[in-house]
C-alpha atoms as a PDB file:
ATOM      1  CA  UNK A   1      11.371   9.653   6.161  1.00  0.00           C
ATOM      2  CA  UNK A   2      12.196   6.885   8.541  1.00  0.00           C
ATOM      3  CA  UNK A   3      10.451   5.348  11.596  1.00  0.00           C
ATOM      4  CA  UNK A   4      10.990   2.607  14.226  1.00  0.00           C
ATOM      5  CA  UNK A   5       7.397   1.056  15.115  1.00  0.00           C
ATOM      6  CA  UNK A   6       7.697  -0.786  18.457  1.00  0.00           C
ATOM      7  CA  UNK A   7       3.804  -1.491  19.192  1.00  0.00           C
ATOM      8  CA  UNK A   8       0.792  -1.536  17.113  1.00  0.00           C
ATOM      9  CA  UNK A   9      -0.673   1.784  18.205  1.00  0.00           C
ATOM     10  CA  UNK A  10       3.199   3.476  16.619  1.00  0.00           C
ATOM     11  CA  UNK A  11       1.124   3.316  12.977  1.00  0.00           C
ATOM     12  CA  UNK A  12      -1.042   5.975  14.007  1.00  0.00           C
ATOM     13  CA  UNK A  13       1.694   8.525  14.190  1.00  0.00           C
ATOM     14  CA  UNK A  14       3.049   7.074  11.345  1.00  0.00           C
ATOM     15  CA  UNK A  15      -0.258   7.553   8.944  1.00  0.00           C
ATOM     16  CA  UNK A  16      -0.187  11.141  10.242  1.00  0.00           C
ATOM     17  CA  UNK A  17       3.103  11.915   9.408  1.00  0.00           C
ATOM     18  CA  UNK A  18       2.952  10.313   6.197  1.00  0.00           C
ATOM     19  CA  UNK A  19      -0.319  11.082   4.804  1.00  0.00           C
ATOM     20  CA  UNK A  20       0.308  15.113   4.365  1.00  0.00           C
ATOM     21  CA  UNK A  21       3.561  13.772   2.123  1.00  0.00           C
ATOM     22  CA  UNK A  22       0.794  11.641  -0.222  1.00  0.00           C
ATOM     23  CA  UNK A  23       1.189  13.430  -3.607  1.00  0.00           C
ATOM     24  CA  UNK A  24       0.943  10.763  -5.799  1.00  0.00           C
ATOM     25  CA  UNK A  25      -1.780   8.199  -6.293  1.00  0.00           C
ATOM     26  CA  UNK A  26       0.710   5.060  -6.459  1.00  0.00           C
ATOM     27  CA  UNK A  27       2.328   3.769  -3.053  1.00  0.00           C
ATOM     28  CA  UNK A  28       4.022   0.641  -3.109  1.00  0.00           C
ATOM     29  CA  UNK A  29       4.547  -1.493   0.074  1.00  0.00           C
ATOM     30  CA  UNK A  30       7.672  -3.577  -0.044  1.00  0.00           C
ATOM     31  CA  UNK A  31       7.747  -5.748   2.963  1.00  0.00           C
ATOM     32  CA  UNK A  32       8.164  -9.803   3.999  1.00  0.00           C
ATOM     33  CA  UNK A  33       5.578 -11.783   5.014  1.00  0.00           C
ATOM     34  CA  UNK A  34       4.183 -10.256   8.169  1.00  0.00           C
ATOM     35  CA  UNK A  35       5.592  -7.056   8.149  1.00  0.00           C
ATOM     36  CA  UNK A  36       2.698  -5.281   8.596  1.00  0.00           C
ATOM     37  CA  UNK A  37       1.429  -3.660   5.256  1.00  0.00           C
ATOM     38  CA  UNK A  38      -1.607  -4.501   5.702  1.00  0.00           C
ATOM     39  CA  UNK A  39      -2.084  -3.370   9.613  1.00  0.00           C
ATOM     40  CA  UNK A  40      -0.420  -0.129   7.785  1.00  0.00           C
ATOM     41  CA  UNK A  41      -2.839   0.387   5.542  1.00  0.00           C
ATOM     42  CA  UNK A  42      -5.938  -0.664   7.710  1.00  0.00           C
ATOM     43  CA  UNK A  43      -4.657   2.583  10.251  1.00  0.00           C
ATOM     44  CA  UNK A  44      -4.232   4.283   6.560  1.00  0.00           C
ATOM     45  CA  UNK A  45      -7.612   3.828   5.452  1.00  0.00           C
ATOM     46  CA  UNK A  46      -9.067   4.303   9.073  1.00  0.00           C
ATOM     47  CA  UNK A  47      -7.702   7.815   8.798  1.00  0.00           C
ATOM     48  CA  UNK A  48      -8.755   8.595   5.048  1.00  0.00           C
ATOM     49  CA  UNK A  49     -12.554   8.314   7.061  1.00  0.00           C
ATOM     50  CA  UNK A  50     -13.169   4.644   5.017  1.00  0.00           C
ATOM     51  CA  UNK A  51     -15.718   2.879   6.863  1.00  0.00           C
ATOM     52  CA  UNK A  52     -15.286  -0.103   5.223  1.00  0.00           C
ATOM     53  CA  UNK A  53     -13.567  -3.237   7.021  1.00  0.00           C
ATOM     54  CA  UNK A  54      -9.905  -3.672   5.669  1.00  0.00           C
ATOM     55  CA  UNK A  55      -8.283  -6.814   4.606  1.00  0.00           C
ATOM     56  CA  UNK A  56      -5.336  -8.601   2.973  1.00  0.00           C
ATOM     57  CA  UNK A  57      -6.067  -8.618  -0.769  1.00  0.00           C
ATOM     58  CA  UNK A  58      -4.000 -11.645  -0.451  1.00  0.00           C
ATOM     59  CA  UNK A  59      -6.676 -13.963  -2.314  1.00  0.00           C
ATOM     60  CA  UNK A  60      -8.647 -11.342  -4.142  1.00  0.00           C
ATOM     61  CA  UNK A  61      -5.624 -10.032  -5.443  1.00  0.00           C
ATOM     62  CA  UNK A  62      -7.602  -6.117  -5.232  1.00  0.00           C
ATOM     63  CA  UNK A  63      -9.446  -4.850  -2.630  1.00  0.00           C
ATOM     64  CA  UNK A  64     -11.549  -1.627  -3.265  1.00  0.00           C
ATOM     65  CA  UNK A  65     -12.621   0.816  -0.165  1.00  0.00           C
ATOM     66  CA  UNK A  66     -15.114   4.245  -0.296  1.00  0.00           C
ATOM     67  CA  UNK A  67     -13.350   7.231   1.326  1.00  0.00           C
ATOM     68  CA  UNK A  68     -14.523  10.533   0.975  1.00  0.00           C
ATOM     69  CA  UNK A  69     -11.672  11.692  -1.326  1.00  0.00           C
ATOM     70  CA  UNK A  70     -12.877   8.466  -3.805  1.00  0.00           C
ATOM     71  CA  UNK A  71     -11.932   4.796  -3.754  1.00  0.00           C
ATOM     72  CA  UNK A  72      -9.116   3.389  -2.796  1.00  0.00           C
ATOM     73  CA  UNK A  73      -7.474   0.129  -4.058  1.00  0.00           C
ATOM     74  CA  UNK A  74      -5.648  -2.192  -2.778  1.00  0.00           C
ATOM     75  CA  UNK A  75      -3.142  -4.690  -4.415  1.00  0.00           C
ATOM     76  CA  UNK A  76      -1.410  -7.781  -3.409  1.00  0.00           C
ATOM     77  CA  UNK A  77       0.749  -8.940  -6.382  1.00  0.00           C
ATOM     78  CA  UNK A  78       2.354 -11.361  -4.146  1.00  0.00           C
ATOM     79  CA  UNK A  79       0.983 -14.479  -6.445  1.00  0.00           C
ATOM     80  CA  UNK A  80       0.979 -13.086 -10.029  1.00  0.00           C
ATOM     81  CA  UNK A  81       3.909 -14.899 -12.118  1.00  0.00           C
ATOM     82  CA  UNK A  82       5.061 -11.851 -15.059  1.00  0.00           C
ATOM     83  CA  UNK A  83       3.452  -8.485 -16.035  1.00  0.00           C
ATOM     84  CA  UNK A  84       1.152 -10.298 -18.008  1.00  0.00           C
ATOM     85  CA  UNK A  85      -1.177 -11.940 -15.354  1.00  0.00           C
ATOM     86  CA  UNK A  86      -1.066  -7.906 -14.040  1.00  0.00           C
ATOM     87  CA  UNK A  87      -2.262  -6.122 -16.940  1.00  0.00           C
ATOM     88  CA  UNK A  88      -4.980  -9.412 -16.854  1.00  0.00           C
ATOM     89  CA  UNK A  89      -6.286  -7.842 -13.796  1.00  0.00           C
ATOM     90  CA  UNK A  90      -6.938  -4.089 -15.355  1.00  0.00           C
ATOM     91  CA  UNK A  91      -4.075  -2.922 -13.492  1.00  0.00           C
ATOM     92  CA  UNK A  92      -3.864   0.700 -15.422  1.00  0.00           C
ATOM     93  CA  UNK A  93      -7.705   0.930 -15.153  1.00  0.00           C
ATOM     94  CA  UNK A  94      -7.860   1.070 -11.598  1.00  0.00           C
ATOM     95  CA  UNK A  95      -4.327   3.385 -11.431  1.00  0.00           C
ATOM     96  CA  UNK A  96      -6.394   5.837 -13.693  1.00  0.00           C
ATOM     97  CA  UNK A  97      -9.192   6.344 -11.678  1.00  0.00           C
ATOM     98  CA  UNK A  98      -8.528   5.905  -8.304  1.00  0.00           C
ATOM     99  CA  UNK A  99      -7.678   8.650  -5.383  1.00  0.00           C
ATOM    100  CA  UNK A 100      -5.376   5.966  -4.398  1.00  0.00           C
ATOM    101  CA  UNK A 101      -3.621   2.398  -5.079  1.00  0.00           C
ATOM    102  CA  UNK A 102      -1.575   0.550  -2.817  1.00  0.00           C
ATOM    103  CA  UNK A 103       0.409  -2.338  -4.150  1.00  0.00           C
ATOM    104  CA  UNK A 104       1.360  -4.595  -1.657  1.00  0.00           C
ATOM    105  CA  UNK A 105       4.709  -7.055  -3.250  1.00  0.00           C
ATOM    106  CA  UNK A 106       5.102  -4.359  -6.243  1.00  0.00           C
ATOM    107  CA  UNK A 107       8.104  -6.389  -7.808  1.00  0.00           C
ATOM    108  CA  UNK A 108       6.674  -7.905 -10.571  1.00  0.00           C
ATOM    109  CA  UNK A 109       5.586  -4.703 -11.969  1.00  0.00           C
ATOM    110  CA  UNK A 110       7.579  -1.879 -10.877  1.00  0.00           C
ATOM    111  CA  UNK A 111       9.506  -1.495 -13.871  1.00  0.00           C
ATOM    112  CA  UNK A 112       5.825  -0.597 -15.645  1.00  0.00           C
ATOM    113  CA  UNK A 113       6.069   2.439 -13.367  1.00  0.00           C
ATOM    114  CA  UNK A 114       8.909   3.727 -15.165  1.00  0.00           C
ATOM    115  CA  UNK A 115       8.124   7.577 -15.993  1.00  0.00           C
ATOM    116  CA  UNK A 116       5.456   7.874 -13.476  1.00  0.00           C
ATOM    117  CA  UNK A 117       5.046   9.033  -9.976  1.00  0.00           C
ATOM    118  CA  UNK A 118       4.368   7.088  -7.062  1.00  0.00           C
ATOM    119  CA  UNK A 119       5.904   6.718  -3.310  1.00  0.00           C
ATOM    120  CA  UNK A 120       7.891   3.908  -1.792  1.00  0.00           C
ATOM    121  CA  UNK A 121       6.841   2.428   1.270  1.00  0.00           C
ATOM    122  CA  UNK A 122       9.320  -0.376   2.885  1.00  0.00           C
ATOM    123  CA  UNK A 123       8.699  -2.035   6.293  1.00  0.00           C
ATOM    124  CA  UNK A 124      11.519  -3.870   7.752  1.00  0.00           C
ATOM    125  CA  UNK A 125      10.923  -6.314  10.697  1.00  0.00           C
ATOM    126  CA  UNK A 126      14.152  -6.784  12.677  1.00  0.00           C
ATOM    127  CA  UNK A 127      12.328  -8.814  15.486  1.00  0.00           C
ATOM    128  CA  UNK A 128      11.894  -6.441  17.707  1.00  0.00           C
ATOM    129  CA  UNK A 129      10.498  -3.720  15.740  1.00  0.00           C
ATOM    130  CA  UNK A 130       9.851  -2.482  12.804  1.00  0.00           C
ATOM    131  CA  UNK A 131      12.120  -0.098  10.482  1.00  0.00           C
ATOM    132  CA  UNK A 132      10.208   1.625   8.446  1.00  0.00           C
ATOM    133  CA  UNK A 133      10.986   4.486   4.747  1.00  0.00           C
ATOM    134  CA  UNK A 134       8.910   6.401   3.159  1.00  0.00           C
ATOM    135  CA  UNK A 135       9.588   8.241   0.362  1.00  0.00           C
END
């Protein structure tokens, strides 16, 4: 799936379209600096009925949020060196009992995926807008 976000208000349509296509409990967000994953998955977790005020995990490295379908973490991997300061963090804990983890900057460890099923989320911002995949 592809989309072109030119205002804010454009990641509403987006969540709807996407969230139906959600059959895995892994997304990844791949995405510069200021691309908007995080406004993406504040309009993401709006719609999942989470009451619960969304942030950049950017510090915290994982945020947790309450929806009704069960909690939802959040990653930002952006400042963990090598696999090891991941699976320091309980990384597969959280995969295995979560209705769903977002991993902001999945780079570092993607290739732990390997065999398992999760979606693709990458947000391109060309100045004007915003390209963004999903699959």
């Amino acid at each position: 799936m592809q989309f072109t976000i030119k205002s804010i208000e454009d990641w509403q349509g987006i969540v709807e379209q996407i969230l139906p296509e959600l059959q895995h409990n892994i997304l990844l967000l791949k995405g510069n600096l200021g691309a908007g994953k995080t406004t993406f998955t504040q309009f993401l977790l709006n719609k999942l009925g989470s009451e619960d005020e969304v942030n950049s995990p950017t510090y915290s490295i994982v945020n947790e949020y309450n929806t009704p379908n069960g909690k939802v973490f959040h990653f930002d991997l952006y400042r963990l060196k090598n696999i090891e300061e991941v699976y320091d963090i309980g990384i597969e804990e959280y995969l295995d009992n979560a209705f769903l983890c977002i991993i902001e900057w999945p780079e570092v460890y993607e290739e732990e995926l390997y065999g398992l099923k999760y979606h693709t989320m990458s947000i391109i911002n060309t100045g004007e807008n915003r390209e963004v995949s999903f699959d």
